[in-house]
Protein backbone atom coordinates (compact mmCIF):
# COMPACT_ATOMS: atom_id res chain seq x y z
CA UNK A 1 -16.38 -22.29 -56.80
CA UNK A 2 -17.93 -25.60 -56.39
CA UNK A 3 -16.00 -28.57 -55.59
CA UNK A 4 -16.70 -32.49 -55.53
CA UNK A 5 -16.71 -33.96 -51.96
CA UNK A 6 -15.96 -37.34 -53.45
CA UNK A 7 -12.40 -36.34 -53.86
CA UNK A 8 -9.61 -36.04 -51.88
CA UNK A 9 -8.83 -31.95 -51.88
CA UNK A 10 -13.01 -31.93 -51.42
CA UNK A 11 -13.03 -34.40 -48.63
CA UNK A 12 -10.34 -32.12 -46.91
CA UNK A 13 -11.88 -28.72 -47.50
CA UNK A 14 -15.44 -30.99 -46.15
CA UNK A 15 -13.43 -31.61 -42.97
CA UNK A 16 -11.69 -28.09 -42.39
CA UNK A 17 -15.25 -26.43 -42.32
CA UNK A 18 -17.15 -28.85 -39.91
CA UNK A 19 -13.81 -29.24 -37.53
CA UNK A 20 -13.97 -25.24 -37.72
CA UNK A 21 -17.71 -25.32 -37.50
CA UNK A 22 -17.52 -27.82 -33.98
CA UNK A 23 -14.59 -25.44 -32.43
CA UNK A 24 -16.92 -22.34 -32.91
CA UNK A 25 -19.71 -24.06 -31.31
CA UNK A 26 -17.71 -25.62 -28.51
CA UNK A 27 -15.81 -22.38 -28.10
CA UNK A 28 -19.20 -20.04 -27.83
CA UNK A 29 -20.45 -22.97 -25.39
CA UNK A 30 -17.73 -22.79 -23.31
CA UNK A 31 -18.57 -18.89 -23.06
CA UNK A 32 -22.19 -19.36 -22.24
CA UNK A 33 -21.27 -21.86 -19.55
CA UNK A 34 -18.06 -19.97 -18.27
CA UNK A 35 -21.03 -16.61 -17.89
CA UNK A 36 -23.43 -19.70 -15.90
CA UNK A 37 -20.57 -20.41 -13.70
CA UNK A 38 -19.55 -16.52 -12.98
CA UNK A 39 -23.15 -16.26 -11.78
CA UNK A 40 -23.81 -19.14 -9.71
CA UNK A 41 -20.85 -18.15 -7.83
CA UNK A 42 -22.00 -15.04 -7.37
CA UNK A 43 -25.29 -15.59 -6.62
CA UNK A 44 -23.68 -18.10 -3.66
CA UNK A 45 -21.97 -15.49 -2.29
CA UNK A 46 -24.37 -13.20 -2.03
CA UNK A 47 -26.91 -15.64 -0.20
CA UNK A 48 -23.59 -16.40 2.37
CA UNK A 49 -22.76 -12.86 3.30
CA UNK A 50 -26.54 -11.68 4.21
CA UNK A 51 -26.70 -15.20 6.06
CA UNK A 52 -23.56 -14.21 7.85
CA UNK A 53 -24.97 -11.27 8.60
CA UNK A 54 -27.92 -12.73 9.84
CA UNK A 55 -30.27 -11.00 7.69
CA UNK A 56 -33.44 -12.80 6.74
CA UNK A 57 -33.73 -13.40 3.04
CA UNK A 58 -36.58 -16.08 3.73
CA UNK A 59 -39.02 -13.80 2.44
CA UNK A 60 -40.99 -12.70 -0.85
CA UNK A 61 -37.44 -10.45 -1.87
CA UNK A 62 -34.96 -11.89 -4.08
CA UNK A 63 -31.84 -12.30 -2.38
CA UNK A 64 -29.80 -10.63 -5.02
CA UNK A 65 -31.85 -7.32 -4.83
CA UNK A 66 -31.45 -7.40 -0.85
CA UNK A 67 -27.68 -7.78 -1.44
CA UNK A 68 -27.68 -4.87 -4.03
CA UNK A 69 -29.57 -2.67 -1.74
CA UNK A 70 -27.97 -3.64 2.01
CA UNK A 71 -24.32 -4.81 1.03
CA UNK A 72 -21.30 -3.01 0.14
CA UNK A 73 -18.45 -4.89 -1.44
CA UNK A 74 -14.85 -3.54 -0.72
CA UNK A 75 -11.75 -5.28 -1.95
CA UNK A 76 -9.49 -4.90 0.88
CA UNK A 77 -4.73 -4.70 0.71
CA UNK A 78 -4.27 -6.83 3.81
CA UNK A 79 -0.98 -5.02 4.53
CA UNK A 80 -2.25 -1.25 4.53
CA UNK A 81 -6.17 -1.46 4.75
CA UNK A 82 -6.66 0.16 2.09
CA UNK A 83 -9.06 -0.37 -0.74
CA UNK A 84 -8.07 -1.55 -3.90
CA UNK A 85 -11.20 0.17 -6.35
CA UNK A 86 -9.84 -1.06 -9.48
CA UNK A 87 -11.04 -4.56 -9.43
CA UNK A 88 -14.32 -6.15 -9.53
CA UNK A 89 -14.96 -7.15 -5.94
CA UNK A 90 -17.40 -9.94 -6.84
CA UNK A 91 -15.75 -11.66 -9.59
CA UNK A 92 -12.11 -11.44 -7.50
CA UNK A 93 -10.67 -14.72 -6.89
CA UNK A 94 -9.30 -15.12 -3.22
CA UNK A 95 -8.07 -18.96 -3.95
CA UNK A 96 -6.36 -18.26 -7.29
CA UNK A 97 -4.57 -14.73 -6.02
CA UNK A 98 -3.62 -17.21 -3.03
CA UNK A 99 -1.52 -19.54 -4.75
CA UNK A 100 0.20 -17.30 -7.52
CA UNK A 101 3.30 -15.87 -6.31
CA UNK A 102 3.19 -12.45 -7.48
CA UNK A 103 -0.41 -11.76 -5.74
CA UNK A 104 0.59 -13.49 -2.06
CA UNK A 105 3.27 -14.03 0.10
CA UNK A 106 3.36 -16.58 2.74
CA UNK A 107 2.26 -16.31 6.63
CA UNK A 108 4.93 -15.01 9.11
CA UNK A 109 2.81 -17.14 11.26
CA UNK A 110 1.09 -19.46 9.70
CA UNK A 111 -1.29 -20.54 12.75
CA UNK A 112 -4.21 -21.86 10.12
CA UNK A 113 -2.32 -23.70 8.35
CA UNK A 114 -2.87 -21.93 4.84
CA UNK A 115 1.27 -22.05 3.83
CA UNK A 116 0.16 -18.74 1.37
CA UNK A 117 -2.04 -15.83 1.70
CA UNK A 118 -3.62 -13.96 -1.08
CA UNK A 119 -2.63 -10.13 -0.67
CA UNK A 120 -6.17 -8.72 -1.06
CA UNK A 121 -9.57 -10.33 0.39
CA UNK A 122 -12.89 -9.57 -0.20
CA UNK A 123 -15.15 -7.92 3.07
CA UNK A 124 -18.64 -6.90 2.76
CA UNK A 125 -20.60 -3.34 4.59
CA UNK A 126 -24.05 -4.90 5.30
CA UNK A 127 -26.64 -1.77 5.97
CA UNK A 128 -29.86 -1.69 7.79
CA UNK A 129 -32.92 0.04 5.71
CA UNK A 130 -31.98 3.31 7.53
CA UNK A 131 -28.53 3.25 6.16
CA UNK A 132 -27.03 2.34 9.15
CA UNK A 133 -24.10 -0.38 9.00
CA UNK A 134 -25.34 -3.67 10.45
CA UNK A 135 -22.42 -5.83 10.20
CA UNK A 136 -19.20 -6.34 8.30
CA UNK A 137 -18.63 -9.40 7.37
CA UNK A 138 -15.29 -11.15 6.87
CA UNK A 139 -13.88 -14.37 5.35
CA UNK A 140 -11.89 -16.82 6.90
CA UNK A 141 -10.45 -19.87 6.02
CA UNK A 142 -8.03 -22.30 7.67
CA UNK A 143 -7.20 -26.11 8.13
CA UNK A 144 -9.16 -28.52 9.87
CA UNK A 145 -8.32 -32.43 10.88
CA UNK A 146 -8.56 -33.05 6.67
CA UNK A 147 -9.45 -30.22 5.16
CA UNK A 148 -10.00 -26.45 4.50
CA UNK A 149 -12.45 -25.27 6.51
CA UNK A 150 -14.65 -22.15 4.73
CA UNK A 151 -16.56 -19.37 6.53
CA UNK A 152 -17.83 -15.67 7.19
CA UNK A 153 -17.52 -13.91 10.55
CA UNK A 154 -20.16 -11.45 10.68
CA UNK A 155 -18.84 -8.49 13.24
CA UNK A 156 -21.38 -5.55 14.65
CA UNK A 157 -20.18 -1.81 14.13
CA UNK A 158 -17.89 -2.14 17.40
CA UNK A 159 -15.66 -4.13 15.43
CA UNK A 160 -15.28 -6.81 18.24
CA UNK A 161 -18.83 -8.29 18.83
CA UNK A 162 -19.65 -11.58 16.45
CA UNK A 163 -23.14 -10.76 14.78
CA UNK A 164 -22.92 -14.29 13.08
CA UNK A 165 -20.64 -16.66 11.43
CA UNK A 166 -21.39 -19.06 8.44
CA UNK A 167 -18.82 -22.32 7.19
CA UNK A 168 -19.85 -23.00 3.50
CA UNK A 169 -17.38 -25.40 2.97
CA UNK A 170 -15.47 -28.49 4.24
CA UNK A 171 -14.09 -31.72 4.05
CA UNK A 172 -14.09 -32.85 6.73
CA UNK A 173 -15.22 -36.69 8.54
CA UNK A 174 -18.65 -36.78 7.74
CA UNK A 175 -20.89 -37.21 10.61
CA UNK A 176 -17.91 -35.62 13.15
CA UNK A 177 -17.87 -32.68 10.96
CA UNK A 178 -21.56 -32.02 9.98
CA UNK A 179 -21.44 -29.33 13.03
CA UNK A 180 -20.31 -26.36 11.42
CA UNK A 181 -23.08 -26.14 9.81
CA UNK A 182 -25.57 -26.92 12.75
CA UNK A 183 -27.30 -23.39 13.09
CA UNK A 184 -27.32 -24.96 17.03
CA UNK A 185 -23.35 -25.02 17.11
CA UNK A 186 -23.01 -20.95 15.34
CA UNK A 187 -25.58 -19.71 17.09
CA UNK A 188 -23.43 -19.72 20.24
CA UNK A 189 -21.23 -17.44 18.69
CA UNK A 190 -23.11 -15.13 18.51
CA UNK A 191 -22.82 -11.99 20.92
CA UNK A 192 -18.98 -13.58 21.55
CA UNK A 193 -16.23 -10.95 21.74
CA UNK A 194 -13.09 -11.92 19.57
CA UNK A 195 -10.70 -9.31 21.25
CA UNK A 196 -9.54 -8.74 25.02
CA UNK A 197 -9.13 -5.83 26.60
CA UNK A 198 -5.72 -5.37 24.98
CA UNK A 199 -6.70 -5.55 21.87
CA UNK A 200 -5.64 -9.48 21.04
CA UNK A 201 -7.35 -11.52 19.55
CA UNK A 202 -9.45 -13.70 22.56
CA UNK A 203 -11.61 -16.10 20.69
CA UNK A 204 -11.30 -19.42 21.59
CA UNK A 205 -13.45 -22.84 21.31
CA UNK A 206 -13.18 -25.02 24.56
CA UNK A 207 -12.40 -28.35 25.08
CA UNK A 208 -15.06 -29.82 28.07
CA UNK A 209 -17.17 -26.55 27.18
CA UNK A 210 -16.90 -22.85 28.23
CA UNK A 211 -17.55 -21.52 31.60
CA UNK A 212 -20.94 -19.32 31.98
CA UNK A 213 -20.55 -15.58 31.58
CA UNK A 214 -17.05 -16.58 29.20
CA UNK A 215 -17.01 -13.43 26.40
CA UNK A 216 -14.90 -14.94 24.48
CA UNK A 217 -15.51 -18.91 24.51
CA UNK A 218 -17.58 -21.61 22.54
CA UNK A 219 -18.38 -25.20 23.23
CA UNK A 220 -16.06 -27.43 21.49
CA UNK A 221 -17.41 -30.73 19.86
CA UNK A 222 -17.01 -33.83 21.53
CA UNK A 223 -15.14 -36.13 18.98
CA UNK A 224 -14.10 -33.00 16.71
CA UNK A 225 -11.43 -31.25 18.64
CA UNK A 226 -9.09 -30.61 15.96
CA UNK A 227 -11.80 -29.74 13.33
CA UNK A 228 -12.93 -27.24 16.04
CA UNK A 229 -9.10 -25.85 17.16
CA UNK A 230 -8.81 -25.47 12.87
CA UNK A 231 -11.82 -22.95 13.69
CA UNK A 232 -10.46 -21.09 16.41
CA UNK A 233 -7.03 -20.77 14.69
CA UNK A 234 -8.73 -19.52 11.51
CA UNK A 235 -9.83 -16.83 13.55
CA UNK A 236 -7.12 -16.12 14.99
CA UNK A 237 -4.80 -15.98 11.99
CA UNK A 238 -7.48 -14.13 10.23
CA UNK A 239 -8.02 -11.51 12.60
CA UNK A 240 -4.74 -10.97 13.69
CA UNK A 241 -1.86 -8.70 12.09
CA UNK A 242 -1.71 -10.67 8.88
CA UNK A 243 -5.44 -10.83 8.13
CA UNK A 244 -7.77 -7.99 8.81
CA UNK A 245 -6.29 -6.40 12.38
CA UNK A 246 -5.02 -3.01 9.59
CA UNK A 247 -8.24 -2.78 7.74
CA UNK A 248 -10.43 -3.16 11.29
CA UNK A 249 -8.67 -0.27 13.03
CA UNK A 250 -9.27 2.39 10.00
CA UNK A 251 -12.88 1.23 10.28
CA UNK A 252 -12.59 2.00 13.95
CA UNK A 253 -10.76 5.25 12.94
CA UNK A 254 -13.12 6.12 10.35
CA UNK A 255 -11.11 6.22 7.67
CA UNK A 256 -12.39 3.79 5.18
């Protein structure tokens, strides 16, 4: 039935429809850009694991089809080492399962600094072309001099040997902090071992530099020594008995 918008009941009606009209519009937006969002952030992780891994994704191949092709995702309980297959690895987020209560619980030993840890994390099986596993590569995170400091650790197939590490993320001083990601700085941790003979976790960045033939040791920063000790105790934390120590020995044991 026609109405008259000229009057008050057809002014209202007039109003309903285009308020109704703008929230479908702003609501399908939001979609569109939520769906944007989902795969930027996928697409950036994808390009930081295969750099962590150190594989070269310089060349005519889109990075996404070397990921599908080289990189297994596994979505990893940090207690057990076992893997969780009913999630979507990609799409899981670490930060948000970190700080609700019922998916983390907080560090025994909180030597990064994180105050909660999400109960699952995300690792990655890299693969040569023969099928051969490259690398696994690892997240870490823990606190700098200001800020949370964001990376991959890259490990070779004997579980101890650092392939390559990446830090994506930071807040740290500018101009103090710009070092994690000089490739000159990471490089040097590469071919480091991260655990003694004992099994502990070694890994250390030295203040005043570290000695020649040290397995274990990087070159500290002049002027960043507690933006480089927030490194080393990432790793440590994060490769210890509350991080990935469980889910590294079935690897070793063949069992995942």
């Amino acid at each position: 039935m026609a109405f008259k918008k000229d009057t008050v009941v057809g002014t209202m009606i007039f109003t309903i429809i285009l308020c109704l009209s703008c929230s479908f519009m702003i609501t399908g937006t939001a979609e569109i850009l939520k769906e944007r969002k989902l795969a930027k952030k996928r697409d950036e992780l994808k390009r930081y694991v295969l750099m962590a891994a150190d594989v070269d994704i310089s060349g005519e191949q889109d990075f996404r089809q070397i990921f599908a092709k080289s990189v297994t995702p596994l979505l990893v309980e940090l207690d057990t080492g076992e893997i969780d297959t009913s999630s979507d690895v990609l799409d899981f987020d670490e930060r948000m399962a970190a700080i609700n209560p019922e998916t983390s619980s907080k560090p025994k030993k909180d030597t990064a600094k994180i105050k909660s840890r999400a109960d699952k994390a995300r690792v990655f099986k890299v693969f040569n072309d023969d099928g051969e596993l490259r690398a696994v590569v690892l997240p870490i995170y823990g606190k700098g001099l200001w800020s949370m400091i964001y990376g991959y650790v890259a490990v070779k197939p004997n579980f101890n040997t650092i392939e390559n590490v990446v830090f994506y993320e930071h807040g740290e001083t500018p101009g103090i902090g710009d070092f994690l990601n000089d490739t000159a700085w990471t490089d040097t941790f590469k071919g480091k071992q991260l655990f003694n003979e004992q099994g502990k976790v070694a890994f250390k960045v030295v203040k005043g530099g570290a000695k020649p033939g040290d397995l274990h040791g990087v070159d500290a920063i002049s002027g960043a020594t507690m933006t480089g000790r927030g490194v080393q105790r990432a790793i440590e934390f994060w490769f210890g008995n509350e991080g990935f120590e469980t889910f590294l020995n079935k690897l070793k044991a063949s069992e995942v």
